[in-house]
Every structure is written in structure tokens, then in C-alpha cells.
Protein backbone atom coordinates (compact mmCIF):
# COMPACT_ATOMS: atom_id res chain seq x y z
CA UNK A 1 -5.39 39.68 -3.77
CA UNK A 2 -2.99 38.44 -6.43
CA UNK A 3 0.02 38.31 -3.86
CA UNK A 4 -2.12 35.92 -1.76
CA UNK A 5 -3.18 34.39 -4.74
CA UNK A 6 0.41 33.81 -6.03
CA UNK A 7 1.49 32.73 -2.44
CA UNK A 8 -0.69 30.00 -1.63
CA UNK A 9 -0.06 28.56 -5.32
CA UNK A 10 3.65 28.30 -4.36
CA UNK A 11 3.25 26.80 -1.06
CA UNK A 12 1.38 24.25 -2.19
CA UNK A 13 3.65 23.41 -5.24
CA UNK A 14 6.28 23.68 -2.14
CA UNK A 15 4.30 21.14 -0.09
CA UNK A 16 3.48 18.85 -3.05
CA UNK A 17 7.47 18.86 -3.88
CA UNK A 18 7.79 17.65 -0.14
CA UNK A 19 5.59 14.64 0.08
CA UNK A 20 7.74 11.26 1.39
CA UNK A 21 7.73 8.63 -0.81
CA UNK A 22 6.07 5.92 -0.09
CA UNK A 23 7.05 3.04 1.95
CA UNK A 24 6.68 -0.56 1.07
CA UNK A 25 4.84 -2.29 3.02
CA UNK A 26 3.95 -6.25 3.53
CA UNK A 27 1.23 -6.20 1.47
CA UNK A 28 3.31 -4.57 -1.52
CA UNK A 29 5.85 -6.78 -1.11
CA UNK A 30 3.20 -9.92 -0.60
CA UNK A 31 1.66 -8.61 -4.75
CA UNK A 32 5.32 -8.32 -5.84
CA UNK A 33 6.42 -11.56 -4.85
CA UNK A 34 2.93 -13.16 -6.42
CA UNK A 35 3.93 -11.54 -9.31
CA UNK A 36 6.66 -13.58 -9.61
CA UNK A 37 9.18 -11.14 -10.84
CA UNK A 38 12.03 -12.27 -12.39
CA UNK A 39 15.03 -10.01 -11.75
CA UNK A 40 14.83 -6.96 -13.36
CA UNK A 41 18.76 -5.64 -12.84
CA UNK A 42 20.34 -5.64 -16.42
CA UNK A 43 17.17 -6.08 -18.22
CA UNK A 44 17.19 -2.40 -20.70
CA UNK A 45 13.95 -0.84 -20.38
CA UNK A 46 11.30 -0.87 -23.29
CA UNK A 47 13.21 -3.68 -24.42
CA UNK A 48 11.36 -7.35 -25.38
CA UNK A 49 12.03 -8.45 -22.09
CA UNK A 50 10.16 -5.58 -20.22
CA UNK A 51 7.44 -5.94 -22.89
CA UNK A 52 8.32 -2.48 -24.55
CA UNK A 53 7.60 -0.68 -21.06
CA UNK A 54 9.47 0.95 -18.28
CA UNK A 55 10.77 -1.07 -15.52
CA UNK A 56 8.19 -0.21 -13.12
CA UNK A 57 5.61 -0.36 -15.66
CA UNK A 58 6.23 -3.96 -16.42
CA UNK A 59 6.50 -4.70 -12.88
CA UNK A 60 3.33 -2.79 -12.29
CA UNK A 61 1.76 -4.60 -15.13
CA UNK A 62 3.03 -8.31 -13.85
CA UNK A 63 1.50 -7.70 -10.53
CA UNK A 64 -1.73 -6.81 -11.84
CA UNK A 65 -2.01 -9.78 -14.27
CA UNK A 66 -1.28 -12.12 -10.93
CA UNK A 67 -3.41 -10.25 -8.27
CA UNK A 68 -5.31 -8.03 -10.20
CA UNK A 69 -4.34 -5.14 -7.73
CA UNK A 70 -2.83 -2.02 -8.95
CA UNK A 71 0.66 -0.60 -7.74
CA UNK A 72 1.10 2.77 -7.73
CA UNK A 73 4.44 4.14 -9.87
CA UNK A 74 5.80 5.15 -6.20
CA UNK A 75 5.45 1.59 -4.98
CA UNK A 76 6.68 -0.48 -8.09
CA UNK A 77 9.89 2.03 -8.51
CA UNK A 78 10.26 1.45 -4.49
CA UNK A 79 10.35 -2.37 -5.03
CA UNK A 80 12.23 -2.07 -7.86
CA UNK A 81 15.13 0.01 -5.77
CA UNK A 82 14.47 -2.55 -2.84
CA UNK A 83 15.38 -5.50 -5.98
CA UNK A 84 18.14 -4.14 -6.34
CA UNK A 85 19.32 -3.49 -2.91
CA UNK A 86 18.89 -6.95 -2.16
CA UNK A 87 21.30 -8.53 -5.26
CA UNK A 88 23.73 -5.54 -3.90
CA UNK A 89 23.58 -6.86 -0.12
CA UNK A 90 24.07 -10.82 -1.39
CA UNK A 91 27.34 -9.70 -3.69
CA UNK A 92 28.80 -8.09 -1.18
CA UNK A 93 28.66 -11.53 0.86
């Protein structure tokens, strides 16, 4: 009984460790730009200018104070990596 026990606990720590992260979709990307984000690359976090939070926290935070919705961690550290795509994409121009 413990082996089967033991074995189901590791395959689901094993399927947990597996999940995809999420993808950002138009309505993410409609709460981020409400949010009215100011760039974020360069800014140190828990610094003044992230109000003494993590990147994705303030970003999380700024979207909520404009739409009142919630983004998950997954989705504000997605739009924050998408951000910073973007400024990559238009230097390289």
C-alpha cells in the first residue's frame, strides 16, 4: 500500500512539474494595455518605481487598480517576457 501510495504522490508532483504555461491571450493583453504600463525593462525590482514589489507584482497590481481584474503570476510574468520581446524586436530594426 505504501509503494502505491508513494507512486501516485510522485506522478502527480511529475504532472504538476509538467503543466504549460500559460498563454496570453487578447483579453490579457486588452487589461495590460488598460493598465497603462509604462516600460518595465531597466526598472530594479522592489525599487520606488515598482512600488517596493516584484515586476509582475506591480504589473499585476497596475492592472487591477485600472480594470479591477486579477492576473494570475503566470500571466503578468508572460506579459512581462512578451514587454520585453517587443523592445528586443524594435532594436534590432
Amino acid at each position: 500500500m505504501r509503494k502505491v501510495l508513494f507512486t501516485m504522490v510522485i506522478l502527480s508532483g511529475v504532472s504538476f512539474a509538467q503543466e504549460a504555461t500559460p498563454i496570453i491571450t487578447p483579453d490579457t493583453r486588452a487589461v495590460v494595455k488598460a493598465a497603462d504600463l509604462p516600460e518595465m525593462q531597466g526598472i530594479p525590482e522592489f525599487s520606488e518605481r515598482s512600488n517596493f514589489m516584484s515586476l509582475a507584482g506591480s504589473l499585476r497590481y497596475r492592472a487591477y487598480e485600472h480594470s479591477g481584474e486579477w492576473l494570475t503570476r503566470e500571466q503578468s510574468v508572460a506579459a512581462l517576457s512578451e514587454q520585453v520581446e517587443a523592445s528586443v524586436e524594435s532594436a534590432n530594426r
